[in-house]
PDB file of N, CA and C in Angstrom:
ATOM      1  N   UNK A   1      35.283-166.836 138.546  1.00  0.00           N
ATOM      2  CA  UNK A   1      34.217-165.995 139.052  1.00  0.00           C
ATOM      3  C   UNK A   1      34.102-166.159 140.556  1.00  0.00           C
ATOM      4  N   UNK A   2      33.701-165.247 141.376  1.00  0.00           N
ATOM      5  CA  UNK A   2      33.524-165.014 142.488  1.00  0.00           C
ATOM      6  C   UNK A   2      32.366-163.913 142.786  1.00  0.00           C
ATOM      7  N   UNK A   3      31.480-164.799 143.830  1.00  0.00           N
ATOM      8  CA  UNK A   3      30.756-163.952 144.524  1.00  0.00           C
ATOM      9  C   UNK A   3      30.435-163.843 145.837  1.00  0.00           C
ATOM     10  N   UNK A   4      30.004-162.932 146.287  1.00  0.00           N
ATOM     11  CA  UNK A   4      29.807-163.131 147.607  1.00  0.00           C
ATOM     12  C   UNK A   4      27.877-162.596 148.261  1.00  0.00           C
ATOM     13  N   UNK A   5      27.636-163.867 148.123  1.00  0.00           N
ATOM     14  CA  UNK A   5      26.007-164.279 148.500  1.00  0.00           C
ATOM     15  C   UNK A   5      26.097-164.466 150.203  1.00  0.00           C
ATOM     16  N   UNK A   6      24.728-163.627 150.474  1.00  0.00           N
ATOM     17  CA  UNK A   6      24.134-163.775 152.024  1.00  0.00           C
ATOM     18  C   UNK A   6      23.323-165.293 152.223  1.00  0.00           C
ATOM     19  N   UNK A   7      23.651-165.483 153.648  1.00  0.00           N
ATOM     20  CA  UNK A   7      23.074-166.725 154.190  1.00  0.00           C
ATOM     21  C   UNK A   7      21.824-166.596 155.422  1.00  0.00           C
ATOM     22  N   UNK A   8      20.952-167.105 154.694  1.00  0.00           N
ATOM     23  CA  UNK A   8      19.529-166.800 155.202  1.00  0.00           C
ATOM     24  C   UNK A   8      19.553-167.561 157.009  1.00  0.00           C
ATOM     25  N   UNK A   9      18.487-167.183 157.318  1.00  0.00           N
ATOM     26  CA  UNK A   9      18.759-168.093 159.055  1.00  0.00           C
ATOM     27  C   UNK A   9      18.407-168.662 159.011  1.00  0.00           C
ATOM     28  N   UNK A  10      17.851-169.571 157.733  1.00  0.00           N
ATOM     29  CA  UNK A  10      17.934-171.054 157.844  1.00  0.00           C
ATOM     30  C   UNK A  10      18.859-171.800 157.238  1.00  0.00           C
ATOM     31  N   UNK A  11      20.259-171.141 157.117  1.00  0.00           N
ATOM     32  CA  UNK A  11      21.605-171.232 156.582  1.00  0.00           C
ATOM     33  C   UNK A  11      21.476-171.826 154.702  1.00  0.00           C
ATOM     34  N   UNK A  12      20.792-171.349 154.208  1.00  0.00           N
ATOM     35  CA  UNK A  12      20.762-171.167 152.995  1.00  0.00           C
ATOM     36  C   UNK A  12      21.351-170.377 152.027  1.00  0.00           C
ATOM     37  N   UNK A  13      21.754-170.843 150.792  1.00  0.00           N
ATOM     38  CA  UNK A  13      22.353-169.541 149.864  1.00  0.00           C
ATOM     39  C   UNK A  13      21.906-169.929 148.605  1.00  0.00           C
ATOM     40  N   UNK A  14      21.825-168.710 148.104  1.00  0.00           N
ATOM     41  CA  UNK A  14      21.577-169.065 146.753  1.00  0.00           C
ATOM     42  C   UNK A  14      22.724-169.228 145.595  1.00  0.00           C
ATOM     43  N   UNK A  15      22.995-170.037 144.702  1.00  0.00           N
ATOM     44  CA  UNK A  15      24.009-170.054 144.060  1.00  0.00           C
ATOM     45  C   UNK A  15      23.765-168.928 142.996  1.00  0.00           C
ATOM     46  N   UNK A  16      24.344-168.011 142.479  1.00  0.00           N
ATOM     47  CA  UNK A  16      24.255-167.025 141.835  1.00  0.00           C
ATOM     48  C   UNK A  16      23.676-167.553 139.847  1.00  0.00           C
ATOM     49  N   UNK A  17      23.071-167.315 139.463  1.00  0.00           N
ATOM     50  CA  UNK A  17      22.393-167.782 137.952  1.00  0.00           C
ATOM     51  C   UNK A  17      23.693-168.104 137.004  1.00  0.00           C
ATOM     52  N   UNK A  18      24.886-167.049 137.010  1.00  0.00           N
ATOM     53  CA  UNK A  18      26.100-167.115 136.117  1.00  0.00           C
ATOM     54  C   UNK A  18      26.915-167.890 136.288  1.00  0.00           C
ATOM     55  N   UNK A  19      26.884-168.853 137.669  1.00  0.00           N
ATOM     56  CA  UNK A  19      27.633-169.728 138.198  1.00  0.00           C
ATOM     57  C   UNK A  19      27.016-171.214 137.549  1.00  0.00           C
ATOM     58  N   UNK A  20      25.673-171.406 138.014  1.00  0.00           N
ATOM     59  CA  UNK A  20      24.457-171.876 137.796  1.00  0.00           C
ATOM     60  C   UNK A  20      24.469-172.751 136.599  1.00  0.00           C
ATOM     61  N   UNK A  21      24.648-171.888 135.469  1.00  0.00           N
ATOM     62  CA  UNK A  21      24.797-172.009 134.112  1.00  0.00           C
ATOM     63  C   UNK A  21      26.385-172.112 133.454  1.00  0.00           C
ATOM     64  N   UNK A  22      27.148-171.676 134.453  1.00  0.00           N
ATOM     65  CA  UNK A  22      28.583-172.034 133.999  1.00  0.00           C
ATOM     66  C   UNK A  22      28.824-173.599 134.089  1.00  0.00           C
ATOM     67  N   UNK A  23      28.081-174.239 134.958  1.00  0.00           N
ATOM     68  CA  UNK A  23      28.686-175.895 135.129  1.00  0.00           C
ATOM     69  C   UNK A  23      27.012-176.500 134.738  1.00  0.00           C
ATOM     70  N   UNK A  24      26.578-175.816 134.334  1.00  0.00           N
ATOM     71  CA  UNK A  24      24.761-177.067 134.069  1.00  0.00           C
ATOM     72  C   UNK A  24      24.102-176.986 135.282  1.00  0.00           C
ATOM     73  N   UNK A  25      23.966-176.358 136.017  1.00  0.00           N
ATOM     74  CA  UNK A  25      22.958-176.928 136.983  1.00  0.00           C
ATOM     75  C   UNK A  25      21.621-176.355 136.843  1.00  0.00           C
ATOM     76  N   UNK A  26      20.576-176.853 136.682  1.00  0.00           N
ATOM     77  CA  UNK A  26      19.383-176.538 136.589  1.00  0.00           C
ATOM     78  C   UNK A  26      18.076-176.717 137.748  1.00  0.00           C
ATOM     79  N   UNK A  27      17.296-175.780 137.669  1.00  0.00           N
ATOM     80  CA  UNK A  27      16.222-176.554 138.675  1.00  0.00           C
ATOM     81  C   UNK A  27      15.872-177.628 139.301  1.00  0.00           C
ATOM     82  N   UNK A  28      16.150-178.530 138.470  1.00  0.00           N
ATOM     83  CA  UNK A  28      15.730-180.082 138.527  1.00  0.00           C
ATOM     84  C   UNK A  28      16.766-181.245 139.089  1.00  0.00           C
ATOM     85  N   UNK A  29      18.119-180.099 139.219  1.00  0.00           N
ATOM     86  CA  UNK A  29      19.440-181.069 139.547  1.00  0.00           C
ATOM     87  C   UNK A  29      19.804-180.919 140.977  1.00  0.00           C
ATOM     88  N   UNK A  30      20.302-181.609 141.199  1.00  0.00           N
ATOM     89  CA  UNK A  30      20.668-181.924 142.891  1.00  0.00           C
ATOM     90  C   UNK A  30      22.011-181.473 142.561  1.00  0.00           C
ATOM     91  N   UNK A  31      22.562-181.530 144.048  1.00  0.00           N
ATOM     92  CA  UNK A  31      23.850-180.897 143.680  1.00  0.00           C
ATOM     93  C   UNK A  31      24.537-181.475 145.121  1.00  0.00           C
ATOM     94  N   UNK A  32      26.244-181.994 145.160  1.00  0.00           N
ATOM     95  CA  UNK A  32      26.708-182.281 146.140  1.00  0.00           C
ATOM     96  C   UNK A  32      27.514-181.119 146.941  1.00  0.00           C
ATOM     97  N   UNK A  33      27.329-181.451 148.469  1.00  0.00           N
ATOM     98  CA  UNK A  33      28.157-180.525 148.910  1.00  0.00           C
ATOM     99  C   UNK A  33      29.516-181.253 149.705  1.00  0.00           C
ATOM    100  N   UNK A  34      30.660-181.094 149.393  1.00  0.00           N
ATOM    101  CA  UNK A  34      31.490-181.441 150.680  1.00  0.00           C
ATOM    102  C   UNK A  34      32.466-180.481 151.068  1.00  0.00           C
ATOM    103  N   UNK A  35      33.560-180.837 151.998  1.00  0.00           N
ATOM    104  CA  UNK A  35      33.981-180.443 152.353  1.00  0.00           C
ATOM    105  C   UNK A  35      36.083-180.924 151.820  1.00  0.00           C
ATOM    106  N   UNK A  36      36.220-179.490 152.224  1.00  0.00           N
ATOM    107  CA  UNK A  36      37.807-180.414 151.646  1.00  0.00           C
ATOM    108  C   UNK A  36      39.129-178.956 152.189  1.00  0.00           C
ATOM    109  N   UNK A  37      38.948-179.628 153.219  1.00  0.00           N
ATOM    110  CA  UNK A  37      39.946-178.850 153.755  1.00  0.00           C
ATOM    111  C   UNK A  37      39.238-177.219 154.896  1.00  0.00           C
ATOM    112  N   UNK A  38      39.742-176.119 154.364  1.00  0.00           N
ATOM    113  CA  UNK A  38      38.675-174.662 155.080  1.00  0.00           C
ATOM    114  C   UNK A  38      37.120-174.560 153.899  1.00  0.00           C
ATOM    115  N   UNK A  39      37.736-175.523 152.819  1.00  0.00           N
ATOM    116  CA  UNK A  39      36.695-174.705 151.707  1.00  0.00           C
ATOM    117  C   UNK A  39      35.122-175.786 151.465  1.00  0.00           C
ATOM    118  N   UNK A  40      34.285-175.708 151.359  1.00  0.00           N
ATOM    119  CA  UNK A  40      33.476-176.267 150.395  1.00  0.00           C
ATOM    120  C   UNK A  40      33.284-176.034 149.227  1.00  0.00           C
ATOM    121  N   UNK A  41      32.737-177.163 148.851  1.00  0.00           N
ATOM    122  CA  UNK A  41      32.753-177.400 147.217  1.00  0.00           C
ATOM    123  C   UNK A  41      31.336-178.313 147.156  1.00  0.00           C
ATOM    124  N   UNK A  42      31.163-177.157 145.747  1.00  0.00           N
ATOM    125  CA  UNK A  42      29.509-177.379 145.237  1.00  0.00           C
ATOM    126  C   UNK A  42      29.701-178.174 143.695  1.00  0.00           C
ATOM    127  N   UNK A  43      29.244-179.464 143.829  1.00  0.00           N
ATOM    128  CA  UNK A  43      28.760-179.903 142.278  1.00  0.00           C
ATOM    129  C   UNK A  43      28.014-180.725 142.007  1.00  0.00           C
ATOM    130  N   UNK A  44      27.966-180.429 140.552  1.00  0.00           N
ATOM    131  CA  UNK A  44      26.408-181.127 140.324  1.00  0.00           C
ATOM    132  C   UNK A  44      26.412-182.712 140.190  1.00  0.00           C
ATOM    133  N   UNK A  45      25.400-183.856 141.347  1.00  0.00           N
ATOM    134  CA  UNK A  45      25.526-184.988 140.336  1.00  0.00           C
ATOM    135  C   UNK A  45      25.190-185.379 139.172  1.00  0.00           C
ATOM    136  N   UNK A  46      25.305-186.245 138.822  1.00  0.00           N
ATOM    137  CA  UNK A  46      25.570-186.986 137.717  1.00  0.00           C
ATOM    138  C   UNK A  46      23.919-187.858 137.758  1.00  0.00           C
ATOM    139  N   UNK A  47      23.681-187.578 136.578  1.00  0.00           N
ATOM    140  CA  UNK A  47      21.948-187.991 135.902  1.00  0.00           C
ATOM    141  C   UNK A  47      22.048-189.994 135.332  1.00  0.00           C
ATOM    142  N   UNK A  48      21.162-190.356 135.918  1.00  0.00           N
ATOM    143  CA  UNK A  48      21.172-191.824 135.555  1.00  0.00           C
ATOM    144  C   UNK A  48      21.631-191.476 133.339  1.00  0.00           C
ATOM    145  N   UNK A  49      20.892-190.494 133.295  1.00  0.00           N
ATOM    146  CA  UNK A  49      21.025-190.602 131.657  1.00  0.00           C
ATOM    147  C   UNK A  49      22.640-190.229 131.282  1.00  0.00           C
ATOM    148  N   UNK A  50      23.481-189.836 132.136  1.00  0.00           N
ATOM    149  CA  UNK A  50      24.899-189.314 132.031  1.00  0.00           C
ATOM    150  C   UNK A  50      25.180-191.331 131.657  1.00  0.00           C
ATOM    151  N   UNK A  51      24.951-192.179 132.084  1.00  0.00           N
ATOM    152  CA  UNK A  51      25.209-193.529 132.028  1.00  0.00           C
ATOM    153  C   UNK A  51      24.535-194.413 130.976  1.00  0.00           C
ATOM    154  N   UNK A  52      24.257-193.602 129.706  1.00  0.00           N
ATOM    155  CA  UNK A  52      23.523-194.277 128.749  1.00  0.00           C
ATOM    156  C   UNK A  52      25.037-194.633 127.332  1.00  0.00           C
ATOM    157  N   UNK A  53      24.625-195.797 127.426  1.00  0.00           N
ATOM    158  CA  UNK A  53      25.809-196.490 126.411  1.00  0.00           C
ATOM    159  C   UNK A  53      26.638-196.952 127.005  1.00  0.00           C
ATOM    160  N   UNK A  54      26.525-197.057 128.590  1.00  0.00           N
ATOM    161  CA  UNK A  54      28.022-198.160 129.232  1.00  0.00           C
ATOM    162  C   UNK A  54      27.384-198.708 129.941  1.00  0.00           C
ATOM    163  N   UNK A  55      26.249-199.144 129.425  1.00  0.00           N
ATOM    164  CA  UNK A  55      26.032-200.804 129.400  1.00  0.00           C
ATOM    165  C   UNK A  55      25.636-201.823 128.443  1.00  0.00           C
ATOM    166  N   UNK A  56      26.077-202.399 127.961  1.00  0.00           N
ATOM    167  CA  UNK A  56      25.460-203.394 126.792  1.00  0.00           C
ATOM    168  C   UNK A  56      24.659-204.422 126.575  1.00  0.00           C
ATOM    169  N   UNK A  57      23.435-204.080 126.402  1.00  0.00           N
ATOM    170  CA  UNK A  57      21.922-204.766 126.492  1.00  0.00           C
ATOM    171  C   UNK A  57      22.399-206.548 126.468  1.00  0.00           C
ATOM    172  N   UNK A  58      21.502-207.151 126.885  1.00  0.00           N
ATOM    173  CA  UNK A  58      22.018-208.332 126.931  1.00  0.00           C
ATOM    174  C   UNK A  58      21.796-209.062 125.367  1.00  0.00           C
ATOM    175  N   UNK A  59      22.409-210.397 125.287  1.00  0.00           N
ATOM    176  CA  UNK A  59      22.137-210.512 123.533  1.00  0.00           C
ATOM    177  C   UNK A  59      21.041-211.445 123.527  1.00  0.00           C
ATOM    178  N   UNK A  60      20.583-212.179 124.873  1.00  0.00           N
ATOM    179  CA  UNK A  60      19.242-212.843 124.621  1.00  0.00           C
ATOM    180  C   UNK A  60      18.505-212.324 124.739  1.00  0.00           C
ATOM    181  N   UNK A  61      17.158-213.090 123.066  1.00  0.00           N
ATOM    182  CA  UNK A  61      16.202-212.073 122.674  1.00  0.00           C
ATOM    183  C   UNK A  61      15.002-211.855 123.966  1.00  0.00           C
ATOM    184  N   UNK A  62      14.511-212.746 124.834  1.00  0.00           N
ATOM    185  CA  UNK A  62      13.937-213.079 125.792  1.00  0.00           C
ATOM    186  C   UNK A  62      14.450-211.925 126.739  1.00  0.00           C
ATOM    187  N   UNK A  63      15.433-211.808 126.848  1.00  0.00           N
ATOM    188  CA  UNK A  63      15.842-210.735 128.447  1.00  0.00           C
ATOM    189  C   UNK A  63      15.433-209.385 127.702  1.00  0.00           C
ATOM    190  N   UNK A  64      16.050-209.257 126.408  1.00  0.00           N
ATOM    191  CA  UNK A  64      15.705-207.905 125.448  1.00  0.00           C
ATOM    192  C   UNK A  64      14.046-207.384 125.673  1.00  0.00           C
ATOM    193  N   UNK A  65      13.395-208.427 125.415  1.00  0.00           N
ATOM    194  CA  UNK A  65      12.122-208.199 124.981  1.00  0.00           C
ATOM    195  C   UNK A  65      10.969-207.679 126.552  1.00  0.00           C
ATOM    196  N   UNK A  66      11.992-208.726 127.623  1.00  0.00           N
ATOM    197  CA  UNK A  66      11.473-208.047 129.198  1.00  0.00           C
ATOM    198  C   UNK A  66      12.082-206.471 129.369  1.00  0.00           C
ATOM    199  N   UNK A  67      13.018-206.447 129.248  1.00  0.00           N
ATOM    200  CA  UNK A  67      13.692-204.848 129.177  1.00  0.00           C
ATOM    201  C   UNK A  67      12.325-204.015 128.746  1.00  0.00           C
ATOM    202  N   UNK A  68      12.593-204.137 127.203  1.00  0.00           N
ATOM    203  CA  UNK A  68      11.409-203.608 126.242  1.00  0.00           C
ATOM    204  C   UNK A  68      10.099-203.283 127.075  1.00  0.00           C
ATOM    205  N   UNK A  69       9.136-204.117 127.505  1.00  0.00           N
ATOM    206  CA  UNK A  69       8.566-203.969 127.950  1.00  0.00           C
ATOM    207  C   UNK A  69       8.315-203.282 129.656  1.00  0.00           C
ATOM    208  N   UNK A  70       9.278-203.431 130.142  1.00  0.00           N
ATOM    209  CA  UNK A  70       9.709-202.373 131.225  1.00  0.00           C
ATOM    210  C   UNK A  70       9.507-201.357 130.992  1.00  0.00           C
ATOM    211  N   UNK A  71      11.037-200.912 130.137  1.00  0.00           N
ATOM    212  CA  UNK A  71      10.239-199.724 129.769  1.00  0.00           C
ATOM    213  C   UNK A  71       9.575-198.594 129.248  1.00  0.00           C
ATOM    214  N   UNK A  72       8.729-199.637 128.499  1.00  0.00           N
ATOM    215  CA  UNK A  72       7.214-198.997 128.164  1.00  0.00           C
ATOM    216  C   UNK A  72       6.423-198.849 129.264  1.00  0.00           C
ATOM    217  N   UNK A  73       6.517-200.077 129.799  1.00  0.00           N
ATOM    218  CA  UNK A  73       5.137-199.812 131.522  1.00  0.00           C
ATOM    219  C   UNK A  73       6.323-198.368 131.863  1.00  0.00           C
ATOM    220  N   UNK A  74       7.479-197.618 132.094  1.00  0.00           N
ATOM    221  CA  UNK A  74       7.719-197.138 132.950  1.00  0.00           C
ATOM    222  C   UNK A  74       7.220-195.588 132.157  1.00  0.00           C
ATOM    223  N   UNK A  75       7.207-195.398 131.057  1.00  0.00           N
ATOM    224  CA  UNK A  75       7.179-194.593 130.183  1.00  0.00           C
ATOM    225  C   UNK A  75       5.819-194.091 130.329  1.00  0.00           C
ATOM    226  N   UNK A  76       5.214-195.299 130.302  1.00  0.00           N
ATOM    227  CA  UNK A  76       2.743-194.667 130.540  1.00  0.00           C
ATOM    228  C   UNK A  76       3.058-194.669 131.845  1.00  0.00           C
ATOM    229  N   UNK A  77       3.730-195.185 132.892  1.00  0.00           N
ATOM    230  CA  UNK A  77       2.540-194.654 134.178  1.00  0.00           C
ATOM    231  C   UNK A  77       3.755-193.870 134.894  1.00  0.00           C
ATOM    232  N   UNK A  78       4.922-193.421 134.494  1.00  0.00           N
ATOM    233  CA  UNK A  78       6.057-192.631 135.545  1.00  0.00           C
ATOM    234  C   UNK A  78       6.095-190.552 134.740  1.00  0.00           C
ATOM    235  N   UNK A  79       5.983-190.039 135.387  1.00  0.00           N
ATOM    236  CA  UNK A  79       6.827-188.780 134.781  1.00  0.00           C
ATOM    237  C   UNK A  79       7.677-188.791 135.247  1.00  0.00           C
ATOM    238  N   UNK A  80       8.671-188.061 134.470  1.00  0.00           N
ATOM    239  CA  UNK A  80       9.896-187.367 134.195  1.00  0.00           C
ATOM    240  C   UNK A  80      10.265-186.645 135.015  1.00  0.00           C
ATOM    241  N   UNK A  81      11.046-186.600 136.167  1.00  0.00           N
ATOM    242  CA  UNK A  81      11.198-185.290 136.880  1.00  0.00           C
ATOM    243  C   UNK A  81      12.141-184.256 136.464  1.00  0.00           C
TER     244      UNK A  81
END
């Protein structure tokens, strides 16, 4: 797919919705920009939750049980962005 989007004068663009939704990116996601060569390149990072299951809780019950309670405190007093 290809489009060709205007750049506002505060050098902004909008990424087009069909693009948007072709790789996940949503409201809420950040997105990297670099450079690589004449071209840039747009993608989305990667969500702390993309990293759930490659790490393996520790096996003492004591460190478990501080975890645990983390986070719960983080759960009542943080939202979700």
């Amino acid at each position: 797919m290809e489009y060709a989007v205007p750049i506002s004068k505060k050098g902004q663009i909008t990424l087009p919705k069909k693009l948007r939704d072709s790789v996940g990116i949503t409201l809420k996601n950040l997105v990297l920009i670099s450079q690589e060569g004449s071209y840039l390149k747009v993608s989305k990072t990667k969500d702390i939750l993309d990293l759930a299951g490659s790490v393996k809780a520790p096996a003492d019950k004591s460190s478990l049980e501080g975890i645990l309670k983390a986070r719960e405190y983080m759960e009542t007093h943080y939202e979700r962005v």
